[in-house]
Every structure is written in C-alpha cells, then in structure tokens.
N, C-alpha and C. Protein backbone atom coordinates (compact mmCIF):
# COMPACT_ATOMS: atom_id res chain seq x y z
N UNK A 1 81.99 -78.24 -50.42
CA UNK A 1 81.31 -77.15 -49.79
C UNK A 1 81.90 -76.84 -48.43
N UNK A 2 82.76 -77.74 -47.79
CA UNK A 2 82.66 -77.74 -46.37
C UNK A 2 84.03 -76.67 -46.88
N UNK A 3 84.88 -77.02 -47.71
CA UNK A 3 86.04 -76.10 -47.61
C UNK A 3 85.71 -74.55 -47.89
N UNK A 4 84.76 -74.06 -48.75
CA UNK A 4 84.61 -72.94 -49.19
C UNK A 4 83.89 -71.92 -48.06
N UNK A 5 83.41 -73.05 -47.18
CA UNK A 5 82.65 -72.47 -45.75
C UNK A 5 83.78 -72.33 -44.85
N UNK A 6 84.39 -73.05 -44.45
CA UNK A 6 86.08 -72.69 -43.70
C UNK A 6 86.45 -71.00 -44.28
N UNK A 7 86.74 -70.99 -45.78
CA UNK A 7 87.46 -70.31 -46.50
C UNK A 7 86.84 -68.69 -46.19
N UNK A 8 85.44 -68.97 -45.74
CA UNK A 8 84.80 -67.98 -45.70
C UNK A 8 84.86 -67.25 -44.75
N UNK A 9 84.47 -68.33 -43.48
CA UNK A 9 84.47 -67.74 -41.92
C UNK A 9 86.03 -67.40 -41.65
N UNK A 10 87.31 -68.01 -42.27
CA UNK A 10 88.54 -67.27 -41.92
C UNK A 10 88.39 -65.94 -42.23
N UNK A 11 87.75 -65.65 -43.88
CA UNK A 11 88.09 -64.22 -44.32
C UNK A 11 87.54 -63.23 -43.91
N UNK A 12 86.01 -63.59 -42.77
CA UNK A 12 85.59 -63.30 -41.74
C UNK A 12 85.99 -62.76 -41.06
N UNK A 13 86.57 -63.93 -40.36
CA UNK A 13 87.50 -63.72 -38.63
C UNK A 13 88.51 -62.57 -38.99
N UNK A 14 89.16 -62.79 -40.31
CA UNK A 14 90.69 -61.74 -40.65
C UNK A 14 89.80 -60.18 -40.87
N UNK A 15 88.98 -60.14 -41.46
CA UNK A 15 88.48 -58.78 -41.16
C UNK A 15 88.17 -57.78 -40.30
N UNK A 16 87.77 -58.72 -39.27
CA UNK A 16 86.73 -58.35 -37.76
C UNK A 16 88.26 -58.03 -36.99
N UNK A 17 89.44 -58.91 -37.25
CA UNK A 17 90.17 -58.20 -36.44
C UNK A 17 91.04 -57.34 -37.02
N UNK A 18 90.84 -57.25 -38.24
CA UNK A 18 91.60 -56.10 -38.99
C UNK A 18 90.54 -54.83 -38.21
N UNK A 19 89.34 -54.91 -38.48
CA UNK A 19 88.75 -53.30 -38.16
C UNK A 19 88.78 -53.35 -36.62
N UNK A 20 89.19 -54.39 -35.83
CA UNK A 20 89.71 -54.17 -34.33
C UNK A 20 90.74 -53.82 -34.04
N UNK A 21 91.91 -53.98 -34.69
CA UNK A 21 93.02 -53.09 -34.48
C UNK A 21 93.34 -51.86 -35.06
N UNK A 22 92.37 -52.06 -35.93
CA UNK A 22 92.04 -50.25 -36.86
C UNK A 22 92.03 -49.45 -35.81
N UNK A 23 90.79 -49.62 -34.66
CA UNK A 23 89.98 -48.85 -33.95
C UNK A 23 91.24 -48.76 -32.53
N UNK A 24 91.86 -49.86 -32.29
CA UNK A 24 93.06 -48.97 -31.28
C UNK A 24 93.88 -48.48 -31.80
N UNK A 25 94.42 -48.43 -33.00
CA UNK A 25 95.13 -48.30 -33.79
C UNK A 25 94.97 -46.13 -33.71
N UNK A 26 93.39 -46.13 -34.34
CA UNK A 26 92.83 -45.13 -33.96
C UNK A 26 92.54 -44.47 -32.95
N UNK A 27 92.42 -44.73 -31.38
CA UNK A 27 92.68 -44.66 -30.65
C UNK A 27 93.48 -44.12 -29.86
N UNK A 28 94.61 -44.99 -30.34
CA UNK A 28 95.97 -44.56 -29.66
C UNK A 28 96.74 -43.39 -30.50
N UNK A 29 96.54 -42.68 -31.25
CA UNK A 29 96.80 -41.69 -32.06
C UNK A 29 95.88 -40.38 -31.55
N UNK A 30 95.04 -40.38 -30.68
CA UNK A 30 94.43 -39.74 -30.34
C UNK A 30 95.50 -38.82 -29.33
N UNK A 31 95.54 -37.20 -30.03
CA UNK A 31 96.25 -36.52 -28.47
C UNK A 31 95.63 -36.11 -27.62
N UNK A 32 95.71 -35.40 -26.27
CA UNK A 32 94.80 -35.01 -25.81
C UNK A 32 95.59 -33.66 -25.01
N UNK A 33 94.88 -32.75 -24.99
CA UNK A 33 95.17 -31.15 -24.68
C UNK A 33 95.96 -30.70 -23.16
N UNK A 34 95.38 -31.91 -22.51
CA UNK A 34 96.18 -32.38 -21.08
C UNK A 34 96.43 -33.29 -20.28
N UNK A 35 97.18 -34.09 -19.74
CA UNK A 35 97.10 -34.68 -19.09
C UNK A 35 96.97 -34.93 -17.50
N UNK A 36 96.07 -34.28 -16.85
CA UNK A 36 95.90 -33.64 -15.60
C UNK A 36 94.54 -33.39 -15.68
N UNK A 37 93.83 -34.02 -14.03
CA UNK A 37 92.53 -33.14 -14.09
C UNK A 37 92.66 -32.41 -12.88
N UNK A 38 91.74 -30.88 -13.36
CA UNK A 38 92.11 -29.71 -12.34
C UNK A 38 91.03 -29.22 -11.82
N UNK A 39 91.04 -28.67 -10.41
CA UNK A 39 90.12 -28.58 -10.13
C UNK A 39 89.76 -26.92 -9.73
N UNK A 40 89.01 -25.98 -9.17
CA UNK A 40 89.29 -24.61 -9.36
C UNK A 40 88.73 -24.19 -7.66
N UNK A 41 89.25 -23.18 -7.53
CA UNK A 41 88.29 -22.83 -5.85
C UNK A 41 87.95 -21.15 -6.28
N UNK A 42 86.47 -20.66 -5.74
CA UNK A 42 86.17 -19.66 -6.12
C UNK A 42 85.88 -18.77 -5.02
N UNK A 43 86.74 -18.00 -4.51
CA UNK A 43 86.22 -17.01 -2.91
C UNK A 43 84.86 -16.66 -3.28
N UNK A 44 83.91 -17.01 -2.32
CA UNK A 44 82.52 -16.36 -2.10
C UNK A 44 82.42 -15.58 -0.85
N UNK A 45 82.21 -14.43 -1.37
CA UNK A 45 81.97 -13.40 -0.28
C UNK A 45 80.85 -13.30 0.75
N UNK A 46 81.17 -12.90 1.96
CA UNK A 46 80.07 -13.40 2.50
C UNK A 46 79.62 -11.73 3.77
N UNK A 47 78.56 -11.75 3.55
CA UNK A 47 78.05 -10.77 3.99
C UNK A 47 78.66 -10.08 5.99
N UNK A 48 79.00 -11.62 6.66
CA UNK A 48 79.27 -11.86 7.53
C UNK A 48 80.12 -12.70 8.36
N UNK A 49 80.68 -12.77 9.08
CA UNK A 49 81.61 -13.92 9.46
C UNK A 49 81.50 -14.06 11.16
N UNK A 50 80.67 -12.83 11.54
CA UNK A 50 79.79 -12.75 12.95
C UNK A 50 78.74 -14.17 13.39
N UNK A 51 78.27 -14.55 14.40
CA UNK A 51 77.80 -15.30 15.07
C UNK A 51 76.53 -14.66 14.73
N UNK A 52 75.20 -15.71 14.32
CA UNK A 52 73.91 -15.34 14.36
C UNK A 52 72.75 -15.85 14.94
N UNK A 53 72.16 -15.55 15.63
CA UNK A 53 71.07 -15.98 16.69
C UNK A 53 69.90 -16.84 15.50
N UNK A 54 70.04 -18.07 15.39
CA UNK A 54 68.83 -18.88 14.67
C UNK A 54 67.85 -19.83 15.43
N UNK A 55 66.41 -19.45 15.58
CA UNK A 55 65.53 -19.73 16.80
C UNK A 55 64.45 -20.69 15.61
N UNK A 56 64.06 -21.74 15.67
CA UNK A 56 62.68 -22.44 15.48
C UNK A 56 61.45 -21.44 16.38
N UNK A 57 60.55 -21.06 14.93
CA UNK A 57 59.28 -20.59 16.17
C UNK A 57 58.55 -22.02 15.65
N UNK A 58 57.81 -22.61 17.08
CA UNK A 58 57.08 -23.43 17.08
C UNK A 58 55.58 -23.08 16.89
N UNK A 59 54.54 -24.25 16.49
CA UNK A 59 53.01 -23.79 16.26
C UNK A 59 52.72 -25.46 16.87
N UNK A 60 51.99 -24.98 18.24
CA UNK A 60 51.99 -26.83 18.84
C UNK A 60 53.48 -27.09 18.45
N UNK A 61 53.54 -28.58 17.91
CA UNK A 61 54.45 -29.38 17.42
C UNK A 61 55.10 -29.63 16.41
N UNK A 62 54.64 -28.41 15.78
CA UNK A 62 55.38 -28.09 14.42
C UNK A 62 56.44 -26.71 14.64
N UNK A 63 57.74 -26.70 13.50
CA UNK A 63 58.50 -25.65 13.46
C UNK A 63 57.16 -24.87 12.34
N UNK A 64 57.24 -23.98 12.35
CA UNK A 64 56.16 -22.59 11.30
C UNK A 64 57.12 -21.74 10.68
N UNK A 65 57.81 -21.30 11.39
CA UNK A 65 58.87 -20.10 11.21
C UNK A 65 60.38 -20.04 11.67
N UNK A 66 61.10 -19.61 10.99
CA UNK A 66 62.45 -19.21 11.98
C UNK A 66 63.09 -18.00 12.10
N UNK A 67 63.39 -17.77 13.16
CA UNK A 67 64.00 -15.84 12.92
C UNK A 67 65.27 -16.04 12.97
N UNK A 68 65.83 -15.08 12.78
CA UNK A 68 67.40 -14.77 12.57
C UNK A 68 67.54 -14.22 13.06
N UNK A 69 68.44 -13.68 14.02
CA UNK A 69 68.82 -12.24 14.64
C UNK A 69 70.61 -12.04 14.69
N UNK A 70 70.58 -11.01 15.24
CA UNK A 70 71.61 -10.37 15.33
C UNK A 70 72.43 -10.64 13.80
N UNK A 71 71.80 -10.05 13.03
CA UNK A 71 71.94 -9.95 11.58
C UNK A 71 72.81 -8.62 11.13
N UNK A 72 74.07 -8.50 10.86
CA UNK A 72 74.51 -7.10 10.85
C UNK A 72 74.36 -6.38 9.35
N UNK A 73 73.74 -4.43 9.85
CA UNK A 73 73.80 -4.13 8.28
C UNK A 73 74.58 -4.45 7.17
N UNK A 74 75.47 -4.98 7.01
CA UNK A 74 76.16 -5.59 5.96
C UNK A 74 75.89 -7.09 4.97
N UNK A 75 74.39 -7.30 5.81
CA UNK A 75 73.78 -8.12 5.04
C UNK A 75 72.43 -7.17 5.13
N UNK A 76 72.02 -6.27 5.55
CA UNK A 76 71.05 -5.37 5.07
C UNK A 76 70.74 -5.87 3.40
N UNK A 77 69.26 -5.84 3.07
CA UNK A 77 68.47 -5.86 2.04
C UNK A 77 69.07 -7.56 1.15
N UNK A 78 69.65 -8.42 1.63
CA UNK A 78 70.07 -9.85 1.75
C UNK A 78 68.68 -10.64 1.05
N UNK A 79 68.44 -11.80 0.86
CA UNK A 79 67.67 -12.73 1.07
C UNK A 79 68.14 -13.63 1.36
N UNK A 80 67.56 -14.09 2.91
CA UNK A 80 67.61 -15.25 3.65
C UNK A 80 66.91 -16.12 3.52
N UNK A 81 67.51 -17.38 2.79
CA UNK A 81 65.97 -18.12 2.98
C UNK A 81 66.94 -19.73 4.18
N UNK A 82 65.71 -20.35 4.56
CA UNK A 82 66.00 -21.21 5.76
C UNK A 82 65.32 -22.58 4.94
N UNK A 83 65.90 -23.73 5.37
CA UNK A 83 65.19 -25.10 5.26
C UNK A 83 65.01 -25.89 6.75
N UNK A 84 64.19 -26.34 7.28
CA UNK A 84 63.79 -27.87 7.95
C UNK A 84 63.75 -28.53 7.88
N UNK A 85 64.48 -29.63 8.00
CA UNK A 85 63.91 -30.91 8.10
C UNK A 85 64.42 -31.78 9.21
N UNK A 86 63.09 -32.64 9.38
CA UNK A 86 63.24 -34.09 10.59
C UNK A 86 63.74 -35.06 10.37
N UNK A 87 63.69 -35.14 9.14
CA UNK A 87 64.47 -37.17 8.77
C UNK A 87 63.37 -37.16 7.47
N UNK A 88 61.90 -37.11 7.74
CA UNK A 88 60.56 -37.22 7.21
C UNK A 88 60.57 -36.40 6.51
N UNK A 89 60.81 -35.10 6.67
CA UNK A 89 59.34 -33.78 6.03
C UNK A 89 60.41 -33.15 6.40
N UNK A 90 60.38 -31.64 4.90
CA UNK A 90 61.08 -30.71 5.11
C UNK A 90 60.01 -29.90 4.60
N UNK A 91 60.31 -28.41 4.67
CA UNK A 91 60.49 -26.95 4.05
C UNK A 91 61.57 -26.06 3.78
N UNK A 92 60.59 -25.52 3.37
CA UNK A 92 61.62 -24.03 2.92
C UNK A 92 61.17 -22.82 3.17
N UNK A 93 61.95 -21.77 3.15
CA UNK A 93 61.06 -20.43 3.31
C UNK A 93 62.40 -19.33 2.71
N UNK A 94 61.75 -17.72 2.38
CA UNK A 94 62.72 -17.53 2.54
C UNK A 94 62.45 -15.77 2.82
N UNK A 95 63.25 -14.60 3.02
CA UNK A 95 62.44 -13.60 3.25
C UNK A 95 64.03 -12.27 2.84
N UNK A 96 63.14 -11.30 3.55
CA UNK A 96 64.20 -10.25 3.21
C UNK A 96 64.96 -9.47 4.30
N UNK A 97 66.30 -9.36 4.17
CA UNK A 97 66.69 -8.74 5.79
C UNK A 97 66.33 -7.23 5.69
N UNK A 98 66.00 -6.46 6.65
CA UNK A 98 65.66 -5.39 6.39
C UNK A 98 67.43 -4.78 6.46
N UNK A 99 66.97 -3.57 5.64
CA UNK A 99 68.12 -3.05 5.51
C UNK A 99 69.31 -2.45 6.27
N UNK A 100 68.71 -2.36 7.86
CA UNK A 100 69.66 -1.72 8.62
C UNK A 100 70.54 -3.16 9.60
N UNK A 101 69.80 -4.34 9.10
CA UNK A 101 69.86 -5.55 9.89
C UNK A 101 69.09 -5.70 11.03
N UNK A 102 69.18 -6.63 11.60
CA UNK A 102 68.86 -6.89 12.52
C UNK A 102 68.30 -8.26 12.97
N UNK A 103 66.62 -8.48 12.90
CA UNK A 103 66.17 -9.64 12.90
C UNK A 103 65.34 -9.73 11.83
N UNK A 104 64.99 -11.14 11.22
CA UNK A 104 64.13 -11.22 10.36
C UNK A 104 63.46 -12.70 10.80
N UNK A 105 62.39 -12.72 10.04
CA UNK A 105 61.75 -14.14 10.48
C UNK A 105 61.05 -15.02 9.30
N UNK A 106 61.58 -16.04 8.52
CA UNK A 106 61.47 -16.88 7.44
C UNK A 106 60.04 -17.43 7.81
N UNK A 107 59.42 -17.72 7.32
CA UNK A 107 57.98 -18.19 7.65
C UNK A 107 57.80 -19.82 6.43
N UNK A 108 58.21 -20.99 7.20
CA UNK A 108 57.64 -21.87 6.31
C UNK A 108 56.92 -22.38 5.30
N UNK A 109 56.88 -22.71 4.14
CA UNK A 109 56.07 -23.20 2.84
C UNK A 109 54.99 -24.16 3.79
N UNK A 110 55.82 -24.70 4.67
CA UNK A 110 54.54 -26.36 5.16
C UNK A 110 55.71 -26.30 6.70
N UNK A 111 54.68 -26.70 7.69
CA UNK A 111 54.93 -26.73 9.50
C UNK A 111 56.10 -28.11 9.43
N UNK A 112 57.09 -28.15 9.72
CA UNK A 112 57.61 -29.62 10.08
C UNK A 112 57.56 -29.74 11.52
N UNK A 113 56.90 -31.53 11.65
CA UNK A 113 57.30 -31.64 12.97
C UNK A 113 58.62 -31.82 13.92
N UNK A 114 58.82 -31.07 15.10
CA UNK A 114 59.82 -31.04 16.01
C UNK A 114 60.50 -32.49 15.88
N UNK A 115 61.51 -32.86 16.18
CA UNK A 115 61.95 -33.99 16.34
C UNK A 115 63.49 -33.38 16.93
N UNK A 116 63.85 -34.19 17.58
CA UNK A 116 65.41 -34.60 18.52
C UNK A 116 66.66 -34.17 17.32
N UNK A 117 66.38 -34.72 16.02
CA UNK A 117 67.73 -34.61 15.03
C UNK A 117 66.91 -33.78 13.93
N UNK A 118 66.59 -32.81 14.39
CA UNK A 118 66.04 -31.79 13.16
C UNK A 118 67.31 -30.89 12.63
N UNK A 119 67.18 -30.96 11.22
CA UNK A 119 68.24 -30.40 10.91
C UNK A 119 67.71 -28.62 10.60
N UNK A 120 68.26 -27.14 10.94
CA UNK A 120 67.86 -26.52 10.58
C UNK A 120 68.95 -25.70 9.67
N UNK A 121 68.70 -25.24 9.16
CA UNK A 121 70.02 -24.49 7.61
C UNK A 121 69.44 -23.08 7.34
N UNK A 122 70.28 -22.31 7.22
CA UNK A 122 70.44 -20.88 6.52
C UNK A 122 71.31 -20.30 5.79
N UNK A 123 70.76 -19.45 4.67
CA UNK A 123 72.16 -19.05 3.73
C UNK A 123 71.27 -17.62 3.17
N UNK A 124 72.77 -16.96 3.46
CA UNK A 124 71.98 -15.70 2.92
C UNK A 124 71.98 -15.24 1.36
N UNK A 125 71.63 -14.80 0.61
CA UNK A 125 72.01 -14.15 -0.96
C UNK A 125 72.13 -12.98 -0.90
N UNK A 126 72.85 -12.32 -1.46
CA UNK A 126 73.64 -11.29 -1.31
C UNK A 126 73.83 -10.28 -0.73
N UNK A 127 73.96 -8.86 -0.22
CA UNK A 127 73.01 -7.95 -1.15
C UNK A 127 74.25 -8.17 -2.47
C-alpha cells in the first residue's frame, strides 16, 4: 500500500505542475496592444486669468458667506461656488455671477469657525 500511495501523490505533484506551466505558458503568449502608459492633458478654458477680490464675511466667529469681486463680464452668468474649511468643519456654497460681472456673494450650507489656517477655495463653472 505504501508504494501505490507514493505512486499516487507523484502523479499528483506531475499534474499540479503540468497545469502550472500551462498557465505561464498561457500567459506569456498573451500580446498586448501597447507597451507604454500614456497620459493626456486637456486645455480648460477659463473665464478669466485677472486677479479676484475673495473676502470671508464673518457672523461673530464664524465665516457665513464669501463675496467675490472684481469678477469680469466674461464670467457673467458663471456659477461660482466656494468651500471652507478650518482643519475641523467645512462648507460649501455656491451662487450665480450676475451677468455683467462684478461682485457676487456665496452664502454657506453651515457657518465655519475662523481659525489662523482656514483654507478658502473658489472655482467658477462656465458660462
């Protein structure tokens, strides 16, 4: 018995690495369409390339709102929206430039409090 158990686990072992070299075997026959990964850059146009006045309005010790100014008609009828945050607590807001430009003022989802490293952000969408 002990030999026919040998006899067995070899014809075992010879299989397992027969369907293991199948599979690189398979593998390595594989072509592939390129060899290079690429990456793409897409110009986004931007309404402006002017300097824009961005102010925190405060409520007490919270930011509430932020205005924008000196917004030129060429982002007329735009949506601006703005985020806050302290480290803690952010918002969002976002609003519409009026069409001839000028100033507009984002009005917060929720007040964040003021802090030293508040980050504030704006991006306009289109017209």
């Amino acid at each position: 018995m002990g030999r026919s158990m040998d006899r067995a686990r070899d014809v075992i072992g010879v299989a397992i690495l027969a369907l293991a070299c199948f599979g690189v075997a398979l593998a390595a026959s594989l072509t592939l369409a390129t060899d290079s990964v690429a990456t793409s850059r897409v110009a986004t146009p931007r309404c402006t390339g002017a300097a824009l006045a961005v102010v925190p309005n405060l409520s007490g010790a919270n930011v509430a709102s932020v205005t924008v100014s000196s917004v030129p008609s060429s982002c007329g009828s735009a949506s601006v929206q703005a985020a806050v945050n302290d480290g803690s607590a952010s918002s969002t807001g976002s609003a519409t430039v009026p069409a001839a430009g000028g100033s507009v003022t984002v009005t917060l989802t929720t007040a964040v409090p003021v802090t030293t490293d508040m980050e504030l952000d704006i991006v306009f969408i289109g017209p």
